[in-house]
N, C-alpha and C. Protein backbone atom coordinates (compact mmCIF):
# COMPACT_ATOMS: atom_id res chain seq x y z
N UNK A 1 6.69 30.36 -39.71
CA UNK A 1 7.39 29.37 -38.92
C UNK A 1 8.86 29.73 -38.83
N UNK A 2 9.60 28.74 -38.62
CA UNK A 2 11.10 28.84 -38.11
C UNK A 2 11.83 28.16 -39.55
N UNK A 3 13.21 28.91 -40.11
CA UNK A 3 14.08 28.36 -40.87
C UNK A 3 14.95 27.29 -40.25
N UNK A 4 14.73 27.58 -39.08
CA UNK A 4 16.05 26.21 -38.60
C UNK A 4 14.98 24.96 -38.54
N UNK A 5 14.06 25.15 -38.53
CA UNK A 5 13.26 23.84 -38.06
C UNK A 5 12.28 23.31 -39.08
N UNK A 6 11.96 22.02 -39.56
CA UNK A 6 10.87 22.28 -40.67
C UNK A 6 9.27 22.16 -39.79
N UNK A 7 8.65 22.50 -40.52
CA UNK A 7 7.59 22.47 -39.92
C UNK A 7 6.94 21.26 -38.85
N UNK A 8 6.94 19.73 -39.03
CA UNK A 8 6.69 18.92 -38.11
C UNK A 8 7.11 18.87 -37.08
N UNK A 9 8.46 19.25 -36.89
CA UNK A 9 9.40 19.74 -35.93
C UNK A 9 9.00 20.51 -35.34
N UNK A 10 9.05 21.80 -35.42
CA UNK A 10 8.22 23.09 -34.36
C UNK A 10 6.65 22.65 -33.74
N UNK A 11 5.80 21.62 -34.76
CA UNK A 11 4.90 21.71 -33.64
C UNK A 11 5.18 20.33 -32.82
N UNK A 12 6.48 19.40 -33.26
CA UNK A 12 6.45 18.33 -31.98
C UNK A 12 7.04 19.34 -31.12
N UNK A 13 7.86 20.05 -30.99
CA UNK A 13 9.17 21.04 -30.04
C UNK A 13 8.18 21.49 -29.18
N UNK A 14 6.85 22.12 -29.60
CA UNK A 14 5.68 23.40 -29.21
C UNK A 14 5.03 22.17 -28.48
N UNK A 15 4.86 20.68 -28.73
CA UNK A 15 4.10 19.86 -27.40
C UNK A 15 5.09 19.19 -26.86
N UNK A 16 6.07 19.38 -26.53
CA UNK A 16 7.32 18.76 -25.67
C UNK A 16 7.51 17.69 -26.23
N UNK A 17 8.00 17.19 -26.98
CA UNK A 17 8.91 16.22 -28.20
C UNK A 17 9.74 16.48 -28.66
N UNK A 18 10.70 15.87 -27.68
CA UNK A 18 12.39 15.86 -28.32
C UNK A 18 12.12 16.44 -29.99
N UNK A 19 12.96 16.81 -30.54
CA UNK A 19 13.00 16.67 -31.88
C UNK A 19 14.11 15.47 -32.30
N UNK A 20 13.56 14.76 -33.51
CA UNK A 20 13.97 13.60 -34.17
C UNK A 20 13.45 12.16 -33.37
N UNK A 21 12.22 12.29 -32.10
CA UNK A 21 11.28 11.13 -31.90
C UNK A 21 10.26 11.78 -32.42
N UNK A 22 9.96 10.30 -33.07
CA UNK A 22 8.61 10.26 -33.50
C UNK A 22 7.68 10.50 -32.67
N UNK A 23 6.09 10.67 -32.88
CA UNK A 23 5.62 11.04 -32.68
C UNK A 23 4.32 9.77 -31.30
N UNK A 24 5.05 8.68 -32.42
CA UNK A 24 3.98 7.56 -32.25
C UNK A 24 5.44 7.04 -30.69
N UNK A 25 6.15 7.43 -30.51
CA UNK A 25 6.82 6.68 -29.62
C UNK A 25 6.72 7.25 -28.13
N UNK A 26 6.37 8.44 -28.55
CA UNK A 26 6.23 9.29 -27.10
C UNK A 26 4.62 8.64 -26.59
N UNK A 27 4.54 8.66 -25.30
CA UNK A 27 3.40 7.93 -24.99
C UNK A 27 2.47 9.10 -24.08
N UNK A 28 1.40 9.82 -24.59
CA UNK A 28 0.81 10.33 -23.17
C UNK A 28 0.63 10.38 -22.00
N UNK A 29 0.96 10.93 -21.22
CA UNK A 29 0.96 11.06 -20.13
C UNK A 29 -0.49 10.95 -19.39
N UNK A 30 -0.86 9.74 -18.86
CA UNK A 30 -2.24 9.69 -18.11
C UNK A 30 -2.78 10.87 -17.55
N UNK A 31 -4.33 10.64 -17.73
CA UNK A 31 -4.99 11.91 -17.28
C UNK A 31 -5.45 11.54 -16.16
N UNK A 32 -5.24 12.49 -15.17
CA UNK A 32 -5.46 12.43 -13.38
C UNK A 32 -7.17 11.63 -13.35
N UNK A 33 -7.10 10.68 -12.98
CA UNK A 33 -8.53 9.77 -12.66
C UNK A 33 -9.00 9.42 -11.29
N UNK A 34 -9.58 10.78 -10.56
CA UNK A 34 -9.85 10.79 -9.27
C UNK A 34 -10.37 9.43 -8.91
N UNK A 35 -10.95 8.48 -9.34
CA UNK A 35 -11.63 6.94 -9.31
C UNK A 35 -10.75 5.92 -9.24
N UNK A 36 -9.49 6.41 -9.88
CA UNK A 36 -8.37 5.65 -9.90
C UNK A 36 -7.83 4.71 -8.56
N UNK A 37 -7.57 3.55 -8.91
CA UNK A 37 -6.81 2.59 -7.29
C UNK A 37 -5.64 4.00 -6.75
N UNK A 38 -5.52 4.30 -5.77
CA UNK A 38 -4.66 4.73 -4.79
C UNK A 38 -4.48 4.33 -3.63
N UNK A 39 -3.14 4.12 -3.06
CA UNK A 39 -2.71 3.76 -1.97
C UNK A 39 -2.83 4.34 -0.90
N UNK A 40 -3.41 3.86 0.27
CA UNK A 40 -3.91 4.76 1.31
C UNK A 40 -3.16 5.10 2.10
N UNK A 41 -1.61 4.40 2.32
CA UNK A 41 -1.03 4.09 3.26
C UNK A 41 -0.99 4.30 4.15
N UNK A 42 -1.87 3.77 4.94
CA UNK A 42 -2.83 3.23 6.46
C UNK A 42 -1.74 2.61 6.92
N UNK A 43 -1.13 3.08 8.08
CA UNK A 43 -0.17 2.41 8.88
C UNK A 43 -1.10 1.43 9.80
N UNK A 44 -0.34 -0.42 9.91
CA UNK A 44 -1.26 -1.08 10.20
C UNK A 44 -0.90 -1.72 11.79
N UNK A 45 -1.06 -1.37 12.66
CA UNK A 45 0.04 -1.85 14.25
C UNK A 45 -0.03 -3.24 14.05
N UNK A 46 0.58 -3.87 14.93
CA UNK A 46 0.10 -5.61 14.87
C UNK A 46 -0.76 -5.92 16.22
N UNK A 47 -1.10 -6.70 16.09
CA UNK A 47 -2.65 -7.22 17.08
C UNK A 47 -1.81 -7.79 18.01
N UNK A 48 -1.30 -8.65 18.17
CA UNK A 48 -0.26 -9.71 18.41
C UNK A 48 -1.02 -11.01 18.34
N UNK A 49 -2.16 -11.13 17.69
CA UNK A 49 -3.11 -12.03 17.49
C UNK A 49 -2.56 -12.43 15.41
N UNK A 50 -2.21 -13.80 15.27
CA UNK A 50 -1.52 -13.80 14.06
C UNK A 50 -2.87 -13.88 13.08
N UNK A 51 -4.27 -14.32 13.46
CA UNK A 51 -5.41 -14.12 12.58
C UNK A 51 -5.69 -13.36 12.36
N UNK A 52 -5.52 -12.19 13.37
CA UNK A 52 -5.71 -10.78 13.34
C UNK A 52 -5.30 -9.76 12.04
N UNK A 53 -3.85 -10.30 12.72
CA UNK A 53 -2.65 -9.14 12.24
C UNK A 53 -3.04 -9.92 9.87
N UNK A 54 -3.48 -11.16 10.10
CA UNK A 54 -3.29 -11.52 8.59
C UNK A 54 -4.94 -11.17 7.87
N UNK A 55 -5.81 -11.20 8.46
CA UNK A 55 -7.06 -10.16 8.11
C UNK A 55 -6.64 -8.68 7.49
N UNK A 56 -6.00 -8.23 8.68
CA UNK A 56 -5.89 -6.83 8.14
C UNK A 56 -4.71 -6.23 7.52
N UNK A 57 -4.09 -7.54 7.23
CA UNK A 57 -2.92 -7.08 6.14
C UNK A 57 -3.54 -7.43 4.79
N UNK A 58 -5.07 -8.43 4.83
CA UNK A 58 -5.55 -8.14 3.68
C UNK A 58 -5.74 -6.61 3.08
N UNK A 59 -6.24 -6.19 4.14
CA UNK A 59 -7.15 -4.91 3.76
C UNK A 59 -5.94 -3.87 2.75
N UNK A 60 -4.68 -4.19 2.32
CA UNK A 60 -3.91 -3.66 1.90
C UNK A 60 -4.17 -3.85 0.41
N UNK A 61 -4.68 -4.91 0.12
CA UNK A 61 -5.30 -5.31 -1.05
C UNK A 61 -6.21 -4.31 -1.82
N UNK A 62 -6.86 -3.58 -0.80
CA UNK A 62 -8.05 -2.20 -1.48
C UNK A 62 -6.90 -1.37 -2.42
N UNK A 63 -5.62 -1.37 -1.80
CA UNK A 63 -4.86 0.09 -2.42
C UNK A 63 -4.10 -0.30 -4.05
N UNK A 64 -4.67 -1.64 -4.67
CA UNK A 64 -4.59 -1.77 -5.85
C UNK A 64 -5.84 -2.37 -6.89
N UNK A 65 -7.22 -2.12 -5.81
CA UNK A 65 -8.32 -2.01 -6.63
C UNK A 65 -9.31 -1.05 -6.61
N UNK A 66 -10.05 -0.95 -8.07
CA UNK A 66 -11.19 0.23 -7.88
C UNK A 66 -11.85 -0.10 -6.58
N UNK A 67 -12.75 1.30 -6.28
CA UNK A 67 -13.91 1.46 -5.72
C UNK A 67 -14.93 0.20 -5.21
N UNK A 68 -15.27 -0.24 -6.68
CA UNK A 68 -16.05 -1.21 -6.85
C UNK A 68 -15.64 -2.40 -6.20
N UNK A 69 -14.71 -2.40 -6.29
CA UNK A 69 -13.82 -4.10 -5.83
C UNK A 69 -13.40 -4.17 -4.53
N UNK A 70 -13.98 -2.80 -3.65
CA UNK A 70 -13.64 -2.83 -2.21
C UNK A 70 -14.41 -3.64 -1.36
N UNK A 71 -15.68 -3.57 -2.05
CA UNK A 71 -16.71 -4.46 -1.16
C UNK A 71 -16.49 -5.42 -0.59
N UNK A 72 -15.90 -6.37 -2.12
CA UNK A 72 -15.66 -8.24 -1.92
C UNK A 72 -14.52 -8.08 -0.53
N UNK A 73 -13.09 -7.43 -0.91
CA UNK A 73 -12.51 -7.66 0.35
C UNK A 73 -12.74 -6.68 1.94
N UNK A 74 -13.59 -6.06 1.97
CA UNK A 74 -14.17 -5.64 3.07
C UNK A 74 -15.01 -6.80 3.76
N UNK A 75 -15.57 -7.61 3.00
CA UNK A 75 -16.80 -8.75 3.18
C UNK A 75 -15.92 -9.65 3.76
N UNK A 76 -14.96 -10.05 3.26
CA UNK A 76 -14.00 -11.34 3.22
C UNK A 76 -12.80 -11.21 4.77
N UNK A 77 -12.62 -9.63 5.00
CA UNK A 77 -11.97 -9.73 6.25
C UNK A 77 -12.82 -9.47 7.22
N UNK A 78 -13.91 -8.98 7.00
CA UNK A 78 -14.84 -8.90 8.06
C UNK A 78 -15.53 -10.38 8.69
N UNK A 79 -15.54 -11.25 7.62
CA UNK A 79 -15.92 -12.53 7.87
C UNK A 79 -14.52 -13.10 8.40
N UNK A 80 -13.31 -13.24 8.27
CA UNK A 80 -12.22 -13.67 9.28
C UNK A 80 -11.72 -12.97 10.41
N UNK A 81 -12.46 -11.41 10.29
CA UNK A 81 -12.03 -11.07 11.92
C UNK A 81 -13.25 -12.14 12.81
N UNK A 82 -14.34 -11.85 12.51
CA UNK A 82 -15.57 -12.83 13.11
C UNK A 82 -15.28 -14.34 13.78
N UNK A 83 -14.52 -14.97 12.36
CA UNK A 83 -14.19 -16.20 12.88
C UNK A 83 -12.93 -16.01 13.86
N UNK A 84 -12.06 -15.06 13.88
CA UNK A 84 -10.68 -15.49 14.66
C UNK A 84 -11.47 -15.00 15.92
N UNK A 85 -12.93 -14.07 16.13
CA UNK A 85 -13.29 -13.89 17.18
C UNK A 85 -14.23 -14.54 18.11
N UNK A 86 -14.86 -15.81 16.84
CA UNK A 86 -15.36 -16.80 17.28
C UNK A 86 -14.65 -17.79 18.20
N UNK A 87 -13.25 -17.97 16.96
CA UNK A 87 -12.52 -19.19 17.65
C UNK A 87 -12.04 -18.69 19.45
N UNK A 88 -11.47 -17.71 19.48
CA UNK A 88 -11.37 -17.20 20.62
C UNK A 88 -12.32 -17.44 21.98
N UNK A 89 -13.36 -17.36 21.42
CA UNK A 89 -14.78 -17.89 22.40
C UNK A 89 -14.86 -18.91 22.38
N UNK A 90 -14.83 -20.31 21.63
CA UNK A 90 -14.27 -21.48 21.63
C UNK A 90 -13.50 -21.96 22.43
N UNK A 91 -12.47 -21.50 22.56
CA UNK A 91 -11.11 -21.99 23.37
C UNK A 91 -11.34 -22.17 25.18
N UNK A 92 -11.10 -23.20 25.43
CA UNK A 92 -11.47 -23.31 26.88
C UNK A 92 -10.82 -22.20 28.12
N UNK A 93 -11.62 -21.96 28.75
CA UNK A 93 -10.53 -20.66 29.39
C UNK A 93 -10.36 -21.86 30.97
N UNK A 94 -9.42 -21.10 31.70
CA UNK A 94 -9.28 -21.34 33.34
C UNK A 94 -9.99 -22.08 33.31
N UNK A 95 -10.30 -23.02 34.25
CA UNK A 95 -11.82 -23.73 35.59
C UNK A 95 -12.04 -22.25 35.98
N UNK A 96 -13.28 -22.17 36.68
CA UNK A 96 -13.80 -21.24 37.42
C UNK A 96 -13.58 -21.95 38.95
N UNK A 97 -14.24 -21.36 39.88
CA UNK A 97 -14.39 -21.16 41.35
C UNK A 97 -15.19 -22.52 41.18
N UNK A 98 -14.88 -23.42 42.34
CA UNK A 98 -15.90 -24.50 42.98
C UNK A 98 -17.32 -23.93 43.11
N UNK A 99 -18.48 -24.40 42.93
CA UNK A 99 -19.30 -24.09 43.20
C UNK A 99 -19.68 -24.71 44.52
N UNK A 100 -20.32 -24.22 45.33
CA UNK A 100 -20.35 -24.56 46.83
C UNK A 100 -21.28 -25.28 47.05
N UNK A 101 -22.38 -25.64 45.94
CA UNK A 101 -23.57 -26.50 46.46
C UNK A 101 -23.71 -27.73 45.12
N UNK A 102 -22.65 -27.85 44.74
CA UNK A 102 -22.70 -28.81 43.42
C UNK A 102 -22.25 -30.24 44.46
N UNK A 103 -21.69 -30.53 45.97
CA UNK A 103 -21.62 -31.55 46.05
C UNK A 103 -23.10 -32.15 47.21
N UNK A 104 -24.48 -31.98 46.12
CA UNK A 104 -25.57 -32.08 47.16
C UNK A 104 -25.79 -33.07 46.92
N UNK A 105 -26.53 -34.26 48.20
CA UNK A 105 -26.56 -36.01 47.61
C UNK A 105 -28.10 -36.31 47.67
């Protein structure tokens, strides 16, 4: 080994540890977890529809859960695009054209 260093020392120095921190204070560095939540950052346009545009600002929600947990909010905006596309069909549009034989006696 080394005279300048005592032995605990050279092998914290030899795994990148300052010398004089302990050992227990340095914290590992996470191991790369391809499964891991990652952010997709999916640029999202706006609808100009405000049910719209707030559905799919859920979907931003996936980029801080597993895999597993994508389902529930895939389910959950797919069921409020539906309804904002229901309500839409709902909504009374124009009158149409007179009908030409609706005034028969």
């Amino acid at each position: 080994m080394s005279d300048s260093l005592p032995e605990a020392e050279v092998g914290a120095v030899a795994q990148g540890v300052p010398a004089g921190v302990p050992e227990a204070v340095v914290e590992p560095e996470p191991a790369y977890d391809p499964a891991a939540p990652a952010p997709l950052h999916v640029d999202r346009a706006p609808s100009g529809n405000a049910d719209v545009d707030a559905q799919l600002g859920r979907l931003a929600d996936t980029d801080h859960l597993a895999t597993d947990g994508h389902v529930e909010v895939y389910e959950d905006v797919h069921r409020g695009l539906r309804d904002a596309l229901t309500a839409l069909d709902a909504r009374p549009g124009p009158p149409g054209p007179p009908r030409p034989y609706d005034n028969r006696s």
